[in-house]
Protein backbone atom coordinates (compact mmCIF):
# COMPACT_ATOMS: atom_id res chain seq x y z
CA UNK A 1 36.15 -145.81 53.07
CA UNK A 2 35.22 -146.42 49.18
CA UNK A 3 34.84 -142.94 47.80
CA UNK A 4 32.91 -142.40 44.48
CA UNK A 5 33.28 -138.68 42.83
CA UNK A 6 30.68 -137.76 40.74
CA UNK A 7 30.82 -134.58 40.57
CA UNK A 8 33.08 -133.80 37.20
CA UNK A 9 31.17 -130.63 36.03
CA UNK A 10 32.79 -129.13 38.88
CA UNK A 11 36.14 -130.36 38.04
CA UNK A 12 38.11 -132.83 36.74
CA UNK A 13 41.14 -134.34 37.35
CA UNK A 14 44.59 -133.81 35.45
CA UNK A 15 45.24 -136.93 33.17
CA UNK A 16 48.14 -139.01 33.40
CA UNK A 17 49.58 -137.72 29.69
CA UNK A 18 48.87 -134.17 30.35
CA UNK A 19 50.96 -134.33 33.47
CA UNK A 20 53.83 -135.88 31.50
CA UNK A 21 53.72 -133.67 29.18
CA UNK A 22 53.54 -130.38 31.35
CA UNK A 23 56.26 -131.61 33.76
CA UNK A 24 59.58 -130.68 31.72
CA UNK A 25 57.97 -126.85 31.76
CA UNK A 26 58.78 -126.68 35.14
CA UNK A 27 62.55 -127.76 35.27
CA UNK A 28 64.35 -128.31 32.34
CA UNK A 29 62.37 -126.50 29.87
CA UNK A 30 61.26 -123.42 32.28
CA UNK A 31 62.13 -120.23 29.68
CA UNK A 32 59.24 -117.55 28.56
CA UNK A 33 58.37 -117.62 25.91
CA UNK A 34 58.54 -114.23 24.99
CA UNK A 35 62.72 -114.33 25.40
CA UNK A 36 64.43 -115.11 21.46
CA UNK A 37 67.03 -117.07 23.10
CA UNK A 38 67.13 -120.77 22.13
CA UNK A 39 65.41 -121.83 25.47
CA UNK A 40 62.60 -118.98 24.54
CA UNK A 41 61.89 -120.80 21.32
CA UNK A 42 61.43 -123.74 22.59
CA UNK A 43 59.29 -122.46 24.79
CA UNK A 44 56.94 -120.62 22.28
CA UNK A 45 57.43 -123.45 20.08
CA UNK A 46 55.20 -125.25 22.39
CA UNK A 47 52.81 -122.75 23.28
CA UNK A 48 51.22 -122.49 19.49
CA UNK A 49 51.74 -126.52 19.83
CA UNK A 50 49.05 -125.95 22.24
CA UNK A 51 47.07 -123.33 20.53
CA UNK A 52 46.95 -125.80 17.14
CA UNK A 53 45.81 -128.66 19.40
CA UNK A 54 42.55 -126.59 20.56
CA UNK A 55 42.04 -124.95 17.42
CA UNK A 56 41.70 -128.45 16.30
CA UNK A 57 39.02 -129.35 19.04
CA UNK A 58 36.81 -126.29 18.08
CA UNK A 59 37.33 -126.16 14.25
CA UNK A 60 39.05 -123.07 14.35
CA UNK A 61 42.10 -121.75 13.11
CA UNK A 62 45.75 -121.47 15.55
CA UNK A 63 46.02 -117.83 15.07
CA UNK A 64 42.18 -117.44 16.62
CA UNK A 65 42.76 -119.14 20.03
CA UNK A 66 44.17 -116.82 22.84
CA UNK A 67 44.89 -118.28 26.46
CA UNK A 68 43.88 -117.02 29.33
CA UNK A 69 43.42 -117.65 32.87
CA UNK A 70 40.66 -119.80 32.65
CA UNK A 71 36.21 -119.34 32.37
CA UNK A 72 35.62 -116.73 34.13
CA UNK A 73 38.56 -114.70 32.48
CA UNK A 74 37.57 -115.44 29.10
CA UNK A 75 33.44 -114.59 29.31
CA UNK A 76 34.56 -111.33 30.93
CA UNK A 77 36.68 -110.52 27.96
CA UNK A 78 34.21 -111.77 25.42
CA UNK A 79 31.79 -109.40 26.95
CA UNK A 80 33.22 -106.57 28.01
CA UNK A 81 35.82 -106.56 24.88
CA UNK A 82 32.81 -106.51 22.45
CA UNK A 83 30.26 -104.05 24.46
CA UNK A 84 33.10 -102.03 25.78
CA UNK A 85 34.55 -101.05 22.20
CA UNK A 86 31.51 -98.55 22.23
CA UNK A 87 33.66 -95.57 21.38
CA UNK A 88 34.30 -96.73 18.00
CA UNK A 89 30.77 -98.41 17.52
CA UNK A 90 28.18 -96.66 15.48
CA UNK A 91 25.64 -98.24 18.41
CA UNK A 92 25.76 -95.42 20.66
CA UNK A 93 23.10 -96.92 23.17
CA UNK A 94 24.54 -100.68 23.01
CA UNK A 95 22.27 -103.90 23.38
CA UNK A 96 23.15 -107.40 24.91
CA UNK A 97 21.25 -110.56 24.89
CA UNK A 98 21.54 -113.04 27.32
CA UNK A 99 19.34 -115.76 29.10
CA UNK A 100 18.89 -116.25 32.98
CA UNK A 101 20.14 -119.55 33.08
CA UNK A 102 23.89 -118.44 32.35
CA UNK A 103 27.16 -118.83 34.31
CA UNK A 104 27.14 -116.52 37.11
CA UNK A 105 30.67 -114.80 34.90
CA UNK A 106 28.57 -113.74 32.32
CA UNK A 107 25.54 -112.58 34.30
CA UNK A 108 27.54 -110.78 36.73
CA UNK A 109 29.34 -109.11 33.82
CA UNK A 110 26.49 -107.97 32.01
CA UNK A 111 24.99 -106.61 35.17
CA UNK A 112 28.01 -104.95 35.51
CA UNK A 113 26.88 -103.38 32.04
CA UNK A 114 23.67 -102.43 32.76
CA UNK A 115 25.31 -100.07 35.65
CA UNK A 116 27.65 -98.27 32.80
CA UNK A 117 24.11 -97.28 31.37
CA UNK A 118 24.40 -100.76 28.80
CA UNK A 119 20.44 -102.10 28.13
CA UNK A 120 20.74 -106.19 28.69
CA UNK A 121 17.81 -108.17 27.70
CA UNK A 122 17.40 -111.56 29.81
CA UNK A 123 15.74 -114.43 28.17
CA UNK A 124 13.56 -116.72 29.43
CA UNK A 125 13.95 -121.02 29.28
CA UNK A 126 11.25 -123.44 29.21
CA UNK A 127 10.85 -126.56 31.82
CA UNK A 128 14.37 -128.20 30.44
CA UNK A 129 16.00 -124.83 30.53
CA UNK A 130 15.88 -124.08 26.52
CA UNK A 131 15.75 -120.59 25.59
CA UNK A 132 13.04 -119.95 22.36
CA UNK A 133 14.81 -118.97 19.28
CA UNK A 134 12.12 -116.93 18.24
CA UNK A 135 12.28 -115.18 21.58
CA UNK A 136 15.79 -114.29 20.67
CA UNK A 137 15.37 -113.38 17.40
CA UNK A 138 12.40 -110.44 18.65
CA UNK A 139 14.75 -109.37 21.22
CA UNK A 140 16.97 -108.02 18.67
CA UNK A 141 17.27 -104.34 18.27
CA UNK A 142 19.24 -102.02 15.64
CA UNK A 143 21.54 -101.39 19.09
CA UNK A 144 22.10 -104.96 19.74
CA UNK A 145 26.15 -105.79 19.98
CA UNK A 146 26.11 -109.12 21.41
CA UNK A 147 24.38 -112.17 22.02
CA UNK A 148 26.18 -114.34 24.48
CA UNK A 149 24.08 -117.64 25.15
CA UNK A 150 26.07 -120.59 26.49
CA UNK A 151 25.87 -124.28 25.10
CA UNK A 152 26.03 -126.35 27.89
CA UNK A 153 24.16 -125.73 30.96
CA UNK A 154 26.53 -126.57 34.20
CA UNK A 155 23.74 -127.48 36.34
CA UNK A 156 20.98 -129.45 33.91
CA UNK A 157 23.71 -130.14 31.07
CA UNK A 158 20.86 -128.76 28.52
CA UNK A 159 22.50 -127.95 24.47
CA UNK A 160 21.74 -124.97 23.77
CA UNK A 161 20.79 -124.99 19.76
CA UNK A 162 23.75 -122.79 18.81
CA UNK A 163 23.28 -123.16 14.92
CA UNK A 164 19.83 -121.69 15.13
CA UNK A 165 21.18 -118.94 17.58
CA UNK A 166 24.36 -118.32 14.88
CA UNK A 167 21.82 -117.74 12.16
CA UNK A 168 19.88 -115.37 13.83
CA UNK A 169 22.63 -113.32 15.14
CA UNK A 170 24.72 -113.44 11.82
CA UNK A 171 21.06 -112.11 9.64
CA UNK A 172 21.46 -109.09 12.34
CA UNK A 173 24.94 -108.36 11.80
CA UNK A 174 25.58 -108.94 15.94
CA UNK A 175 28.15 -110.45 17.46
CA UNK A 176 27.75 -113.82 19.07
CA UNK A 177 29.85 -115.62 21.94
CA UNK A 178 29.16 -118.71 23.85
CA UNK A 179 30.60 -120.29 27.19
CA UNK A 180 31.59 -124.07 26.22
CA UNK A 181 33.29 -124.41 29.53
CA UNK A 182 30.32 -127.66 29.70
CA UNK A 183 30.55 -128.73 26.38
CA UNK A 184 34.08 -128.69 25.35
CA UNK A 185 35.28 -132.16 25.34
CA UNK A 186 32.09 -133.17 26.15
CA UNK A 187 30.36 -132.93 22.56
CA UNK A 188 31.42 -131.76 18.94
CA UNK A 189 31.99 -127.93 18.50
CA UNK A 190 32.89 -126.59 14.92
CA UNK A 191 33.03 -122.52 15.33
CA UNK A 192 31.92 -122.10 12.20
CA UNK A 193 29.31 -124.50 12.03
CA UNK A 194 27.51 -122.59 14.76
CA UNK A 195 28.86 -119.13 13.40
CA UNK A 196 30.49 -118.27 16.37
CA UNK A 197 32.29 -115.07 16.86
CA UNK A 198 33.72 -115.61 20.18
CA UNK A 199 33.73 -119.09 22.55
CA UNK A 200 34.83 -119.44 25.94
CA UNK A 201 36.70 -122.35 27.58
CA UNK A 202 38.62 -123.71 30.76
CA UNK A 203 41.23 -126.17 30.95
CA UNK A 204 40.61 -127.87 34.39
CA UNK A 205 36.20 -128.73 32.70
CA UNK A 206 38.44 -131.13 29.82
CA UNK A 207 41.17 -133.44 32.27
CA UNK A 208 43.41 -130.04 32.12
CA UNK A 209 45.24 -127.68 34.68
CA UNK A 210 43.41 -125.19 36.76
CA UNK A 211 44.48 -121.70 35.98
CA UNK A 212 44.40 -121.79 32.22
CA UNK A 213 42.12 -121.10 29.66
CA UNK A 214 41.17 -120.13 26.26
CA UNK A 215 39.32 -117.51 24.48
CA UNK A 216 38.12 -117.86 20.41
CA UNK A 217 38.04 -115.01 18.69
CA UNK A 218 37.09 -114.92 15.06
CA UNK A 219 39.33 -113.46 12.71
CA UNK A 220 38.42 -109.77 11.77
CA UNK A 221 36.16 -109.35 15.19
CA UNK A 222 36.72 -105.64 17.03
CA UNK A 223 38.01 -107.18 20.33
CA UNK A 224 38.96 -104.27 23.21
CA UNK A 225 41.64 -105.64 25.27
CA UNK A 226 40.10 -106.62 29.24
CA UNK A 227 44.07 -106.22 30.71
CA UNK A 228 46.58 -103.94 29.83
CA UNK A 229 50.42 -104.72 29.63
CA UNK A 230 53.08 -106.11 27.08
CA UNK A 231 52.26 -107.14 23.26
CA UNK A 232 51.88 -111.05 24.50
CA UNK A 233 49.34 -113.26 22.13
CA UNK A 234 49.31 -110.04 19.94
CA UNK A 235 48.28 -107.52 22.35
CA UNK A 236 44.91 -109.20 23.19
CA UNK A 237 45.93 -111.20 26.23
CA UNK A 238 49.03 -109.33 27.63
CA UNK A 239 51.14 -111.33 30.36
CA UNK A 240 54.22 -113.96 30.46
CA UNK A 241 51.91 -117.17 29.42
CA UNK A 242 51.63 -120.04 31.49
CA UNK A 243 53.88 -122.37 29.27
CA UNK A 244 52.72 -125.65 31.36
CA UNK A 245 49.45 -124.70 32.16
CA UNK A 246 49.16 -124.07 27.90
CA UNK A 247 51.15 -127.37 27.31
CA UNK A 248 48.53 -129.27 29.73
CA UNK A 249 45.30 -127.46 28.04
CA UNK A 250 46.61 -128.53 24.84
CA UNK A 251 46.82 -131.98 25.40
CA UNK A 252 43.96 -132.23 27.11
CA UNK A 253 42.16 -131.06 24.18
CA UNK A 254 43.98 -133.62 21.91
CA UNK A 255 42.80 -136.38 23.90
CA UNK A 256 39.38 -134.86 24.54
CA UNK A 257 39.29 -134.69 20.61
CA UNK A 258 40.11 -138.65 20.27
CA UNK A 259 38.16 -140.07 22.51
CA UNK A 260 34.91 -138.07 22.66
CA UNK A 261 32.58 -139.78 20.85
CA UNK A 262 33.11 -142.88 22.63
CA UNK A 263 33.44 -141.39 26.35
CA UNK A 264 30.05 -140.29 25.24
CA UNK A 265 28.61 -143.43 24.07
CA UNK A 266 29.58 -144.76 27.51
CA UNK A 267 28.61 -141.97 29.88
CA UNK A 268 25.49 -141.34 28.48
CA UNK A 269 24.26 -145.19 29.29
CA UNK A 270 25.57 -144.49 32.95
CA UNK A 271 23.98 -141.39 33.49
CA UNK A 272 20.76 -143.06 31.64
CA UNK A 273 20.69 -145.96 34.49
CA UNK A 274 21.82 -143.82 37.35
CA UNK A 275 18.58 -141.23 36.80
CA UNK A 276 16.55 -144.51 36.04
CA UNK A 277 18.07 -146.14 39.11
CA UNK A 278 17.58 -143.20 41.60
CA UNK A 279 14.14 -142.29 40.23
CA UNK A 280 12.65 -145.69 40.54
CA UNK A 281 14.01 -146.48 44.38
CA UNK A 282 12.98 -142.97 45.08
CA UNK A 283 9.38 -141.79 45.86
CA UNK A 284 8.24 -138.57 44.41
CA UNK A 285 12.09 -137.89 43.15
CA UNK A 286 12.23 -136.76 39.47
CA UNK A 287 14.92 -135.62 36.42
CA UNK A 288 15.32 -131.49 35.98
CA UNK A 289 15.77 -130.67 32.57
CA UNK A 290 15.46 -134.36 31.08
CA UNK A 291 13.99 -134.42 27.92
CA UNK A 292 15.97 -131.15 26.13
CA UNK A 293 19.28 -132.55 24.29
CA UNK A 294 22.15 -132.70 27.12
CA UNK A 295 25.51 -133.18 27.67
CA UNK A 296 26.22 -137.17 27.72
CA UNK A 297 27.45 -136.56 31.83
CA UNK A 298 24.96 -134.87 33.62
CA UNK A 299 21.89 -135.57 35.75
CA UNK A 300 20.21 -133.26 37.66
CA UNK A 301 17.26 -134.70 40.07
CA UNK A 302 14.72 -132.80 42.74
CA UNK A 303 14.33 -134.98 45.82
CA UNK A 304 11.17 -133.37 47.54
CA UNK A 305 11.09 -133.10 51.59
CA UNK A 306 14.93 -132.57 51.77
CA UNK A 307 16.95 -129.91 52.00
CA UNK A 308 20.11 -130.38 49.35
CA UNK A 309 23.02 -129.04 51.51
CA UNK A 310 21.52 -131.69 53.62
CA UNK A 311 21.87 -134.69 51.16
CA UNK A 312 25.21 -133.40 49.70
CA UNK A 313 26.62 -133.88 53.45
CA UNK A 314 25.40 -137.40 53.68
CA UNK A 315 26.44 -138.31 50.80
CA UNK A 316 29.55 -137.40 51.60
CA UNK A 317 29.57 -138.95 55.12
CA UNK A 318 28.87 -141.91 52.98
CA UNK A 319 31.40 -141.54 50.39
CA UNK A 320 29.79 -140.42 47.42
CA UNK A 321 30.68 -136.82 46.32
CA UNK A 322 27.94 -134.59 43.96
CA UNK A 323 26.43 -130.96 44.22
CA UNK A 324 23.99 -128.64 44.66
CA UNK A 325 23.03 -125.86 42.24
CA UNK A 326 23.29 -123.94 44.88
CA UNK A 327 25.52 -120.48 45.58
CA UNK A 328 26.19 -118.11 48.76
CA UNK A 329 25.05 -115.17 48.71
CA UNK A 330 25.10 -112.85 51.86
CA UNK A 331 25.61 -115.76 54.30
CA UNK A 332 22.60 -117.47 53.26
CA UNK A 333 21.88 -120.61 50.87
CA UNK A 334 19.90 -119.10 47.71
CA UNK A 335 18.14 -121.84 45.40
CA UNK A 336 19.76 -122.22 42.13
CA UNK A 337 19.12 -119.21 39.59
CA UNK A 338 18.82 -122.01 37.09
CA UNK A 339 16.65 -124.35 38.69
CA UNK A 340 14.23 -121.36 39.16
CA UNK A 341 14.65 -120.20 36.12
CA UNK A 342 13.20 -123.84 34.63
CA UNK A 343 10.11 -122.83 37.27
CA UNK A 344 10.87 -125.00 40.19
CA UNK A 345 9.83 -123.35 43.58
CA UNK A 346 12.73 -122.38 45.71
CA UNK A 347 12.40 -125.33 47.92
CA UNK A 348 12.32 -127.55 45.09
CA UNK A 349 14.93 -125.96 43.65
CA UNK A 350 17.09 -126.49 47.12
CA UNK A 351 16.19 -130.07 47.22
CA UNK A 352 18.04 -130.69 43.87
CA UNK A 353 21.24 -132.38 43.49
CA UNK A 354 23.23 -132.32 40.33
CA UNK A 355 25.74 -136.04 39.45
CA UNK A 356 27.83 -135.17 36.87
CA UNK A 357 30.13 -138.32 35.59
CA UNK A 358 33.91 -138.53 33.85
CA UNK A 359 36.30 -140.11 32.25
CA UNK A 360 36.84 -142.19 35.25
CA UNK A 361 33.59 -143.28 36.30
CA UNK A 362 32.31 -146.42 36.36
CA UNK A 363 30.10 -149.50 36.48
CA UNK A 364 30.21 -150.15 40.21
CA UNK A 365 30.40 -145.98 40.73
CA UNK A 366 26.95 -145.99 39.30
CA UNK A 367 25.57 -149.20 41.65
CA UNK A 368 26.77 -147.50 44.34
CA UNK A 369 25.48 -144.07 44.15
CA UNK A 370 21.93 -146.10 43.32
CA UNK A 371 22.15 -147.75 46.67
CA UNK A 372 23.20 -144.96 48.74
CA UNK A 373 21.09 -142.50 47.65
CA UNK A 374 17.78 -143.39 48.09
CA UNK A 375 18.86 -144.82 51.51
CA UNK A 376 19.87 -141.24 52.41
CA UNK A 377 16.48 -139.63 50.66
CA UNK A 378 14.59 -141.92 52.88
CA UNK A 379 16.33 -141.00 56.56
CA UNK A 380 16.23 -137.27 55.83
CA UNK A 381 12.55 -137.58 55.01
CA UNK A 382 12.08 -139.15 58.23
CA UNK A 383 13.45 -136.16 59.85
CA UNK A 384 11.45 -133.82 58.14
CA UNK A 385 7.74 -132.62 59.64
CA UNK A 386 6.93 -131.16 56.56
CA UNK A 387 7.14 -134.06 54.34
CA UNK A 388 5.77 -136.47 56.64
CA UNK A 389 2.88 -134.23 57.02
CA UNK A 390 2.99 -133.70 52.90
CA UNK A 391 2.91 -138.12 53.18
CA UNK A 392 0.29 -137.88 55.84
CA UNK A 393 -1.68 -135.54 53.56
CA UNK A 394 -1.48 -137.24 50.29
CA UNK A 395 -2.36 -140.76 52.37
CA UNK A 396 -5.25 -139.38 53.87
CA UNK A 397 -6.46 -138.08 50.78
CA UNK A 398 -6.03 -141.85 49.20
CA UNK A 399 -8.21 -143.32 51.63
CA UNK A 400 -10.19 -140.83 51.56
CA UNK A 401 -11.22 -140.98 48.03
CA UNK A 402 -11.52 -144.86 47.97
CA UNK A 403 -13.62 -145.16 50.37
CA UNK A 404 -16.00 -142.89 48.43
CA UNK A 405 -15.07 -144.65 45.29
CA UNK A 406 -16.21 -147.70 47.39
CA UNK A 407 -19.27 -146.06 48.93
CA UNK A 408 -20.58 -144.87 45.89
CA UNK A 409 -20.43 -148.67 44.27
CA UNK A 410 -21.76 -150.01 47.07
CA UNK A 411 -24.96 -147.70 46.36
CA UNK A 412 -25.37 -148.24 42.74
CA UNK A 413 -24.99 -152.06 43.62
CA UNK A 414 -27.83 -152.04 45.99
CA UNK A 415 -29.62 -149.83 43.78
CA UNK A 416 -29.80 -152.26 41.05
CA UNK A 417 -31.09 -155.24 42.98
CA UNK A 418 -33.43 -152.99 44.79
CA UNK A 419 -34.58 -152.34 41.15
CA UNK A 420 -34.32 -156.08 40.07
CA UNK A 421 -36.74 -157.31 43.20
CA UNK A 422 -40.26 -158.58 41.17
CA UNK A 423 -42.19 -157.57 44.24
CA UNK A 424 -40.33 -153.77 44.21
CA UNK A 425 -41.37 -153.92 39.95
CA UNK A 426 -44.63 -154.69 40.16
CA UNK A 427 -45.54 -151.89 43.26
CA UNK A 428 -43.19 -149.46 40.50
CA UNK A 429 -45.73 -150.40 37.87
CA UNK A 430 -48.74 -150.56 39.80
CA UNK A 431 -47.57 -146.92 41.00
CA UNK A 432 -47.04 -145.97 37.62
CA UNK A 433 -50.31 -146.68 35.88
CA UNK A 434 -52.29 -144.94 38.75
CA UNK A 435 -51.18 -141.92 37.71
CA UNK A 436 -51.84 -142.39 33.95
């Protein structure tokens, strides 16, 4: 069967290069780092190889990058390293602003927070899942630490405006850290630029390993360590590093540096024809989230009068791999936190897919998924009462109100040449000046 995967937010896979060049760190070339032998320094000498090569991708400096496990890893530190450094803070009662549309790592972590007694202020998004700078910017408080706002949505692919969100949070003297797991390698990032104090990132979102990570952290910020161990990476990130996981992040980022702009250029056409395609062969089906500024990959569509899990599994069946926004929770399927948080109803919400395209896609990819898709839309509606009695509904309401519209012509018509009849004129007039 001809399988099509378009489902790259999720993951992506390892490129050819940064296989090759990973590969001698697990034979020949196999020492920690950490050891001052000969085969130690060869090892270290490519782990701040690696660190130079994303410092590069972000606009930051080497000695500001610290690896780490992967996402997840690196928003927990970002957020419990600043807010948990309380004891030496002058904010006693600390603050944290966040919005509701944010990975579930940094949500779960600051409602972690809130049950150490830590006050977390959730903001809002508009239809296309924007936050409101000014909202941000009246959230502040004198006890506000951080601001941790990501700059790609996973699910919708919406940019966050980060340089409006830096300014704010540099004027109030607060610290400010973003999840690019979305974005990195995806569009330009320049730390600085957007002020950034901390930045998260994963190496398997960029054509890299699974397992690895990295974590920015701007010189001079009062970081708390999350682990506790040996003086690796300075204390910050104790644990033997991942030489070949680093290696493979490294190069990943290299090449994600290179060829960004013009992976862009050409995935943002796809995606531009596959919402196009999918939205014209599908009744009632519409783009989440499609006129904010997105990443170049991602599409996000509600397909009313199906149920997503639904879709994804014929889809599959079919050969054509995407996902849902949605997550598990207690054994049941819970709409999207994101999708409601852009005001979709929950079964609106569950009747979204999200196609997110790569490196790899392509051309015929794109035909395909058009042709399936709609094909699948259409049998699942058939299946569903409540949609064909939505149909039923709307049809009956169509006829309905044209043959009023019709009725109601049909009157004024016969009206008229009542009217325009001499004999009907003259018994008018006649009636008239009687009763003068």
């Amino acid at each position: 069967m001809h399988r099509v995967y378009l489902d790259y937010n999720a993951t992506t896979p390892v490129e050819p290069e940064v296989l090759d060049a990973m590969l001698p760190y697990f034979s020949a070339e196999f020492a920690n780092a950490s050891s001052i032998h000969t085969f130690g320094q060869n090892a270290r000498a490519a782990v701040e190889a690696a660190r130079e090569q994303v410092a590069t991708l972000l606009g930051a400096r080497p000695q500001e990058i610290f690896f780490t496990s992967g996402g997840t890893e690196s928003d927990n530190h970002a957020v419990f390293g600043i807010v948990g450094s309380t004891a030496i803070s002058p904010k006693s009662h600390p603050h944290v602003i966040t919005s509701f549309v944010e990975h579930e790592a940094v949500l779960n972590a600051c409602q972690a927070l809130e049950k150490q007694g830590v006050s977390v202020t959730y903001l809002p998004v508009d239809q296309d899942g924007l936050i409101d700078p000014q909202h941000l910017q009246a959230a502040l408080r004198p006890e506000t630490m951080l601001i941790t706002i990501m700059h790609a949505n996973n699910e919708l692919g919406t940019v966050q405006p980060l340089e409006e969100i830096g300014r704010i949070a540099k004027e109030g003297d607060v610290y400010f850290h973003t999840d690019a797991v979305q974005s990195a390698g995806k569009i330009p990032i320049d730390v600085n630029q957007f002020q950034l104090d901390l930045l998260s990132l994963s190496g398997h979102k960029l054509y890299g390993p699974k397992g690895v990570g990295a974590l920015y952290v701007r010189g001079g910020t009062r970081l708390r360590p999350l682990l506790y161990g040996g003086h690796h990476q300075r204390g910050v990130r104790p644990g033997t590093e991942n030489v070949a996981g680093i290696v493979g992040l490294g190069k990943a980022a290299e090449i994600a540096r290179h060829s960004l702009a013009n992976d862009a250029k050409r995935l943002s056409a796809l995606r531009d024809q596959l919402e196009h395609g999918l939205v014209n062969c599908t009744p009632h089906s519409r783009i989440n989230g499609g006129r904010a500024p997105r990443t170049p990959n991602t599409a996000n569509l509600v397909f009313p009068g199906v149920e997503g899990e639904a879709l994804l599994i014929a889809l599959d069946l079919k050969g054509l791999a995407c996902s849902t926004g949605a997550a598990c929770s207690s054994g049941a399927v819970e709409p999207s936190h994101v999708l409601t948080a852009i005001g979709l109803p929950a079964e609106e919400a569950r009747a979204s897919l999200r196609f997110s395209l790569g490196r790899h896609t392509t051309q015929a990819d794109i035909d395909f998924a058009i042709q399936i898709v709609p094909a699948a839309v259409a049998q699942l509606r058939q299946l569903s009462p409540t949609y064909q009695r939505a149909v039923t509904y709307d049809c009956f309401f169509f006829f309905f109100s044209a043959s009023l519209l019709c009725t109601l012509r049909l009157c004024v018509l016969f009206f008229s040449l009542f009217l325009s009849v001499p004999s009907v004129n003259a018994v008018l007039r006649k009636a008239a000046s009687r009763s003068n």
